[in-house]
Protein backbone atom coordinates (compact mmCIF):
# COMPACT_ATOMS: atom_id res chain seq x y z
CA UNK A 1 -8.58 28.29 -25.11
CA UNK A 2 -9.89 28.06 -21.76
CA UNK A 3 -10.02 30.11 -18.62
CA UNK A 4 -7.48 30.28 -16.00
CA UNK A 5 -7.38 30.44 -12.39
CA UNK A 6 -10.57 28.57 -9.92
CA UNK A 7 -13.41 28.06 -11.74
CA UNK A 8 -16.20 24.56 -11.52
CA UNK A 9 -16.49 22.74 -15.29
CA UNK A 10 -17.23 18.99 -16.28
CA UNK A 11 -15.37 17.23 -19.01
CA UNK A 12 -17.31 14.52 -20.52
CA UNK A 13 -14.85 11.20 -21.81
CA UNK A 14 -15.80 7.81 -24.23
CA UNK A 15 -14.50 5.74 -26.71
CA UNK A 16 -15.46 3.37 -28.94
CA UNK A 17 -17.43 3.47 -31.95
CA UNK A 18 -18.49 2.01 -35.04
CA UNK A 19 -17.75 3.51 -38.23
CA UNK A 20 -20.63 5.99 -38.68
CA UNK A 21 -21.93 5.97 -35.78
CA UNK A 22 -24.75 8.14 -35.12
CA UNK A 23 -26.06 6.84 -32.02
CA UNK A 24 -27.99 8.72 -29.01
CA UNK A 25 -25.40 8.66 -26.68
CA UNK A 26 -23.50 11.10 -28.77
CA UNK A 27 -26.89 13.55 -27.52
CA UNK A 28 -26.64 12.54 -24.09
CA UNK A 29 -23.26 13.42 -23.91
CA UNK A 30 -24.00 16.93 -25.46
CA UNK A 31 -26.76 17.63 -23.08
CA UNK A 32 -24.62 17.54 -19.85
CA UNK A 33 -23.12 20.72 -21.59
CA UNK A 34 -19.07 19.66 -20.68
CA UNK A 35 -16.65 22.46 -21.65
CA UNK A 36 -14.79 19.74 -23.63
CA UNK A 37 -15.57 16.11 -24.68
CA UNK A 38 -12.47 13.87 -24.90
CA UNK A 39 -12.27 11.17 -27.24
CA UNK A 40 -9.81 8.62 -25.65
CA UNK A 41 -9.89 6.59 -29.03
CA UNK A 42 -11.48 4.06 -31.58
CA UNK A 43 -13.16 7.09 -32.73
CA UNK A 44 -14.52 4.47 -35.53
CA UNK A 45 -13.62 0.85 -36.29
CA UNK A 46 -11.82 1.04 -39.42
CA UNK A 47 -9.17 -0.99 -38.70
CA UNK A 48 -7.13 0.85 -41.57
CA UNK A 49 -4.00 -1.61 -42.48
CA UNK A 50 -2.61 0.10 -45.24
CA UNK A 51 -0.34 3.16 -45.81
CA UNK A 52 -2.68 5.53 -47.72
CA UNK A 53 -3.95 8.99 -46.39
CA UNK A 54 -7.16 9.02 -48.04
CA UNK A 55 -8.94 6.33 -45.72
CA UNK A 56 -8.57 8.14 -42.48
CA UNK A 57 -9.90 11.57 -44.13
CA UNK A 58 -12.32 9.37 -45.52
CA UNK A 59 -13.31 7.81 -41.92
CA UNK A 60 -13.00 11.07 -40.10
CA UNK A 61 -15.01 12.92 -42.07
CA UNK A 62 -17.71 10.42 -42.68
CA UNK A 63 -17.51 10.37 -38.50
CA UNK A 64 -17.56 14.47 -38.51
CA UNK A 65 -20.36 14.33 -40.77
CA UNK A 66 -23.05 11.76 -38.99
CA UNK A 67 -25.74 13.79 -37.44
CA UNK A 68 -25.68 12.97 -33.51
CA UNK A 69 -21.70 13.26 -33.78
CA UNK A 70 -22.25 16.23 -35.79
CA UNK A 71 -23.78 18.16 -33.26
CA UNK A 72 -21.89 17.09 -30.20
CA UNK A 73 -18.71 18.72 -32.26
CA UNK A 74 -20.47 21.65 -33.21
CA UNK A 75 -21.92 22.36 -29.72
CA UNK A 76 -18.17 22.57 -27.87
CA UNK A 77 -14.41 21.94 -28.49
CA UNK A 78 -13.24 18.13 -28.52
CA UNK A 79 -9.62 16.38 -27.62
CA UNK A 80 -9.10 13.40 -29.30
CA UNK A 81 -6.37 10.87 -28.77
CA UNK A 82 -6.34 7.29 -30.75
CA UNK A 83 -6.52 3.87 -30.15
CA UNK A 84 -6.13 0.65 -31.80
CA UNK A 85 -8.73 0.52 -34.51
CA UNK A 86 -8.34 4.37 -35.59
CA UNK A 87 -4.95 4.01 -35.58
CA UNK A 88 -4.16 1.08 -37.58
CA UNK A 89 -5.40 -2.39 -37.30
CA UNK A 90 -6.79 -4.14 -34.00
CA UNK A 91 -4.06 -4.24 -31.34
CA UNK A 92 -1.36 -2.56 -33.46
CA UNK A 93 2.15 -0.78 -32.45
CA UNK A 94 4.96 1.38 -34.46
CA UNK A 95 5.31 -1.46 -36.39
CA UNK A 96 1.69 -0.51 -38.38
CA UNK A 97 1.36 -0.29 -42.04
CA UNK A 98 -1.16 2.70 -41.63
CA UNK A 99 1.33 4.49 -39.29
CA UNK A 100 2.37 7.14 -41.76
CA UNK A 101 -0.93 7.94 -43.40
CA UNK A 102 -2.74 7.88 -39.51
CA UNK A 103 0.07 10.41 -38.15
CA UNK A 104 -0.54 12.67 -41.16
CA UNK A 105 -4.17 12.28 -41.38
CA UNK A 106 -4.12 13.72 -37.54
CA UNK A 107 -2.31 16.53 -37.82
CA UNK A 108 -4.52 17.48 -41.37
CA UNK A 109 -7.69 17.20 -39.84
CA UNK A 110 -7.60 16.81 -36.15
CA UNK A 111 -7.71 19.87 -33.95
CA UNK A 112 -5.09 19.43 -31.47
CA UNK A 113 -2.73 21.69 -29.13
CA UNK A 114 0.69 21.77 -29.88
CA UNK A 115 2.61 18.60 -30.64
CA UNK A 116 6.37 18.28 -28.40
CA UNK A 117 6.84 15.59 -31.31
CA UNK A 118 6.97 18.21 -34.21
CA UNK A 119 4.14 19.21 -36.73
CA UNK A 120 5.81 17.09 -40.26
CA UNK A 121 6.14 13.95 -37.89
CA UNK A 122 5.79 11.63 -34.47
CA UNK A 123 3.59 10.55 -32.20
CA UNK A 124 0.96 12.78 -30.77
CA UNK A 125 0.96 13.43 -27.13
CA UNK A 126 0.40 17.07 -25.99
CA UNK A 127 -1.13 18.87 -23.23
CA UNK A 128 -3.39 21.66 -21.83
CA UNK A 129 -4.62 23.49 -19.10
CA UNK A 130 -8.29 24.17 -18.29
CA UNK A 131 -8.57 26.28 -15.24
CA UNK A 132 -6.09 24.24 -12.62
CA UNK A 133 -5.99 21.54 -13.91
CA UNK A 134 -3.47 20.41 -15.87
CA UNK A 135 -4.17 17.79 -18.44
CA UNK A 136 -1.67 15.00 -20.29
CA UNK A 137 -2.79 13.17 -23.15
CA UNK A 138 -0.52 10.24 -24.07
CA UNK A 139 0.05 8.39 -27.52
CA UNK A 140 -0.10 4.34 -26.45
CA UNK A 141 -0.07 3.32 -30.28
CA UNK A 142 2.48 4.77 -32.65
CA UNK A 143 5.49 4.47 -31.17
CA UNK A 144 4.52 1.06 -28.59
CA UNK A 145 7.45 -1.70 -29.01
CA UNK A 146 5.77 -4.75 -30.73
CA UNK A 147 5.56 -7.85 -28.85
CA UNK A 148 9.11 -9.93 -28.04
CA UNK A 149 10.32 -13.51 -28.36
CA UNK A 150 12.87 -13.35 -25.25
CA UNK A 151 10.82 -11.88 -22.47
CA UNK A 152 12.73 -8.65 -22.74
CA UNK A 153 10.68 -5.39 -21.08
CA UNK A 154 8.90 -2.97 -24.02
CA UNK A 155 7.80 0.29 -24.22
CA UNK A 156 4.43 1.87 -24.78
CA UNK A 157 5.40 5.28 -24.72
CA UNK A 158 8.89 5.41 -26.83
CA UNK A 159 11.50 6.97 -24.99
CA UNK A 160 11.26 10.79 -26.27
CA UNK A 161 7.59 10.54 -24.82
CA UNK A 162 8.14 9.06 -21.57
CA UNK A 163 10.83 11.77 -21.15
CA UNK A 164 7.96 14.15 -21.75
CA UNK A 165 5.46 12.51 -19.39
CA UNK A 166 8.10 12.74 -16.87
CA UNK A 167 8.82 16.23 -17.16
CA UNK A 168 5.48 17.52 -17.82
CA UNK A 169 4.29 15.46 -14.50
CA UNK A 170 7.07 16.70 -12.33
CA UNK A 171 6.17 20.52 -13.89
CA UNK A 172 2.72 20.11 -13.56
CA UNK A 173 3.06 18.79 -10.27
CA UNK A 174 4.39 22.00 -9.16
CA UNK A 175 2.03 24.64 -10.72
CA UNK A 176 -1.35 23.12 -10.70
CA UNK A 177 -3.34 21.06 -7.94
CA UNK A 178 -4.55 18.58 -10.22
CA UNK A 179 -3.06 16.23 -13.22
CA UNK A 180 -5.25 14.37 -15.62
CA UNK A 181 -3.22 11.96 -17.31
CA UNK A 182 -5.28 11.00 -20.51
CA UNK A 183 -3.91 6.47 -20.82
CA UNK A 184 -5.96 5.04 -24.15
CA UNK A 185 -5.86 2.05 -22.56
CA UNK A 186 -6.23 0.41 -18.77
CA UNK A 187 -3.97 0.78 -16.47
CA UNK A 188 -5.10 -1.73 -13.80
CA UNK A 189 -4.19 -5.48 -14.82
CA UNK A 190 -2.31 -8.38 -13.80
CA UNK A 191 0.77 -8.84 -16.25
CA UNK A 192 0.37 -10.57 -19.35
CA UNK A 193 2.84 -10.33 -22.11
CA UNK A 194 -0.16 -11.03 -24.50
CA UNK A 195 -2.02 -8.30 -23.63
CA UNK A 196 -2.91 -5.08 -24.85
CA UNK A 197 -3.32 -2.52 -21.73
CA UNK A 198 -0.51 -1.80 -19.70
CA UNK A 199 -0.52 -5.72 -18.05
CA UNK A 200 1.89 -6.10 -21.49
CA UNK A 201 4.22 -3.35 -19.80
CA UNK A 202 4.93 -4.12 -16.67
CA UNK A 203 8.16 -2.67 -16.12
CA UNK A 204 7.21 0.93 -17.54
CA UNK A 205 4.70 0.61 -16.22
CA UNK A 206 6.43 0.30 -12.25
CA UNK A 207 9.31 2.65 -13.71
CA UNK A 208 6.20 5.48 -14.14
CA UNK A 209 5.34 4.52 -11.04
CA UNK A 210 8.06 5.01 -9.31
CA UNK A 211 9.02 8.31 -10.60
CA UNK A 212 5.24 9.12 -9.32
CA UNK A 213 6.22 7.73 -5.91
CA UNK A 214 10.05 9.10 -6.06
CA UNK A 215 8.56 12.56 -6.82
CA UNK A 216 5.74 12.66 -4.51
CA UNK A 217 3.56 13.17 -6.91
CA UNK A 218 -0.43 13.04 -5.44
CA UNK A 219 -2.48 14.91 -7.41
CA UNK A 220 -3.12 12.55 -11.07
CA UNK A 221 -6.42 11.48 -12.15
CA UNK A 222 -6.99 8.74 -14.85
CA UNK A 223 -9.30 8.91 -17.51
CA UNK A 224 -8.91 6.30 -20.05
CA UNK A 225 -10.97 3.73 -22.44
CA UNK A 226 -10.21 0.87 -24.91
CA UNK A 227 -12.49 -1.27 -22.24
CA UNK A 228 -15.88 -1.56 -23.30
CA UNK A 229 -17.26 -0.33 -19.93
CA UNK A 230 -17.58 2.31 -17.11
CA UNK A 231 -15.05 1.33 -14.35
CA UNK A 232 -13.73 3.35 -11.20
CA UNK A 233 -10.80 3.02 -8.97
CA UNK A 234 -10.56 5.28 -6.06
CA UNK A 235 -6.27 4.56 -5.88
CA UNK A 236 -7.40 1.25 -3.98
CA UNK A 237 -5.53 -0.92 -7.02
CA UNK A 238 -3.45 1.65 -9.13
CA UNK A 239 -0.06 1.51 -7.34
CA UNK A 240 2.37 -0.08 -9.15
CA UNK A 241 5.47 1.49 -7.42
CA UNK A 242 8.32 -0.88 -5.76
CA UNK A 243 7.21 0.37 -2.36
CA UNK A 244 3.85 1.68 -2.52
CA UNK A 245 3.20 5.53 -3.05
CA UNK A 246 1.98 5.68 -6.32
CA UNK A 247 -2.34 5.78 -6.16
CA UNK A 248 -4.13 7.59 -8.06
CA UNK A 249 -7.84 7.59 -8.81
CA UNK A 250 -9.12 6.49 -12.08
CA UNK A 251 -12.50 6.46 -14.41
CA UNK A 252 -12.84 4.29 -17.70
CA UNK A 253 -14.83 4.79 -20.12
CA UNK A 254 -16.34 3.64 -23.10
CA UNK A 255 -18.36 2.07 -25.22
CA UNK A 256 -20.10 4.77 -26.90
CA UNK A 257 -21.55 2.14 -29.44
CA UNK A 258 -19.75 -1.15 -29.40
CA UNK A 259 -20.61 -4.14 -27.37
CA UNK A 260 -19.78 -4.34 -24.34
CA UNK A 261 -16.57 -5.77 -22.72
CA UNK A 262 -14.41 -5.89 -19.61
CA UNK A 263 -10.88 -5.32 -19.06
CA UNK A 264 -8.51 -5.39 -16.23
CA UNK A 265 -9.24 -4.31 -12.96
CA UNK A 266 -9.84 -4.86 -10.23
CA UNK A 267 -11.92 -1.60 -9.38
CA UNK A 268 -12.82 -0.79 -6.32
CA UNK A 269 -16.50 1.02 -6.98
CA UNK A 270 -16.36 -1.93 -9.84
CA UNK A 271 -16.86 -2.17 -13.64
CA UNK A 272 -19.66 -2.28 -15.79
CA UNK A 273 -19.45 -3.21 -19.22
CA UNK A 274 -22.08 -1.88 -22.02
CA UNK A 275 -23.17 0.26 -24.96
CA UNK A 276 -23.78 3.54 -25.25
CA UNK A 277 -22.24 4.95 -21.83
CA UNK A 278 -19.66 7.67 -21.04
CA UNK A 279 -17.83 9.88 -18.52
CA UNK A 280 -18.17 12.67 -16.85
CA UNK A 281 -15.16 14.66 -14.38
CA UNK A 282 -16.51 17.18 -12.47
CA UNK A 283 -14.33 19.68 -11.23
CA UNK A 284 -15.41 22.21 -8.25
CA UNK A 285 -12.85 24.66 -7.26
CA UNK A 286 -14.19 27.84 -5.94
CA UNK A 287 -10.56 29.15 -5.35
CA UNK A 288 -10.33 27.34 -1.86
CA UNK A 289 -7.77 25.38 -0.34
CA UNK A 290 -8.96 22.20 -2.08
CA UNK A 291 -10.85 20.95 -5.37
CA UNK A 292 -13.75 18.52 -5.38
CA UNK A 293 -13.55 15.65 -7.90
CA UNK A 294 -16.67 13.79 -9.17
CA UNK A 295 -15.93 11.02 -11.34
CA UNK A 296 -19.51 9.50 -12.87
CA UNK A 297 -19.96 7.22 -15.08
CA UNK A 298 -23.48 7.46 -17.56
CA UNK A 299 -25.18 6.23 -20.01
CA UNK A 300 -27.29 6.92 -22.98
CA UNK A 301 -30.18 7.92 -20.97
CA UNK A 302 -28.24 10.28 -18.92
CA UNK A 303 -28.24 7.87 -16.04
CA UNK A 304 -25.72 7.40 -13.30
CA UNK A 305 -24.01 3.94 -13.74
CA UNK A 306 -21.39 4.98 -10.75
CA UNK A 307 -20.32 7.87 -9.13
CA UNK A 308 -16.70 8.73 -6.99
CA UNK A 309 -15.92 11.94 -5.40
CA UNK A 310 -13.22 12.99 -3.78
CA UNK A 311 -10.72 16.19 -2.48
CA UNK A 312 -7.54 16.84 -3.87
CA UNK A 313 -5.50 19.93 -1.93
CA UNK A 314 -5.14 23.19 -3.66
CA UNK A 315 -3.40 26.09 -2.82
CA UNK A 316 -5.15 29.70 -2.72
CA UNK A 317 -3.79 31.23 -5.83
């Protein structure tokens, strides 16, 4: 439970590691002290492709249990949201062997808020507020349409979740000056139906869009990983809406341990694929009439790899 009304935090955001990973960027994260560390997915690389509950408490706990993760989870609360590879196996959909055993191994043993999709079932998007900001943290895996023979358009989210999204953006839109929309995977790519980001969802992807644009809604910020790099847009790339109106900054970022990759893009402060990097949004609202937004991307060292800031308008409460 966090604090509401104007007050300045950092939330620190990564993804992708191997199973047991114990590697120092877990203590570089912990020693930028964020009120919350968000895992955006492959917590490990398990790559589970069978329906039984006892591998994913096996693989959580063995990643619970690993010193340098230890102690990062221990030091501060955590969000988590999965992937691919801690989900089921690599680039996997509803249509996963390990779904049932991965969506009851969550609610078991990951802390999470309160699930629209029910406690005994369903995907696993929810939401929370720290301070004003509002945040959104979206399920890309378990209920994604699998690939199609005909060209027909897919879903990521599953109806019942997009109907959430929407509602929960236009509400949050409303109430608090900022939106941080938690996407597993990039949202900046050309289409591809063989992809794996949101370039394989083209048309939901332009249908969010457009609600965005339809609704006037300017205040969402991206955090996402799945790419093995630290990437920033600053809303030069990110509209997708029929007739503009849609950009939003965005950070990626990942990977805490795994080689390093690229994916998507293009970004405009650019992308930078590695090992052990992460995140870090910065949030300074002294109760004015706007917030300051630091995006930063880091790595094991502590380092700066890339840095955006920017203002988003906010209302005196």
């Amino acid at each position: 439970t966090f604090a509401d009304g104007p007050f300045s935090f950092s939330v620190a955001v990564s993804a992708g590691a191997r199973v047991g990973s114990n590697g120092l960027v877990f203590e570089a994260i912990r020693d930028v002290n964020p009120i919350l560390y968000i895992n955006t997915g492959d917590f490990f690389y398990a790559d589970i492709d069978e329906n039984k509950i006892d591998r994913f408490r096996d693989q959580l706990r063995r990643a619970l249990t690993r010193p340098a993760q230890a102690a990062l989870y221990e030091a501060g609360p955590i969000a988590y949201i999965w992937d691919d590879h801690d989900y089921g196996p690599d680039n996997s959909d509803r249509t996963s062997p390990a779904r049932d055993a991965a969506r009851a191994a969550y609610r078991e043993i990951v802390p999470h808020y309160e699930l629209p999709a029910g406690q005994n079932d369903g995907a696993i998007y929810q939401a929370f507020t720290i301070g004003r900001v509002r945040f959104l943290l979206t399920d890309m895996r378990s209920e994604r349409e699998p690939p199609t023979t005909d060209g027909t358009a897919r879903s990521m989210l599953g109806a019942r979740q997009k109907a959430w999204l929407k509602e929960e953006l236009l509400s949050a839109s409303k109430t608090y000056p900022v939106i941080v929309w938690v996407s597993s995977v990039p949202w900046i790519a050309e289409p591809n139906p063989e992809g794996d980001s949101w370039n394989a969802f083209p048309e939901e992807r332009q249908e969010l869009a457009d609600f965005i644009a339809d609704n006037e809604i300017d205040s969402i910020v991206m955090i996402g990983g799945d790419a093995h790099m630290v990437a920033i847009d600053d809303g030069s790339n990110s509209d997708y809406a029929t007739g503009g109106g849609a950009a939003f900054p965005l950070l990626q970022a990942a990977a805490l341990d795994r080689r390093g990759s690229a994916k998507g893009g293009p970004y405009s402060e650019g992308a930078y694929p590695g090992s052990g990097q992460f995140g870090l949004l910065t949030v300074d609202d002294d109760g004015g009439e706007s917030i300051a937004i630091t995006l930063q991307g880091l790595n094991w060292t502590g380092a700066e790899i890339v840095s955006y800031g920017f203002e988003l308008p906010a209302p005196s409460p």
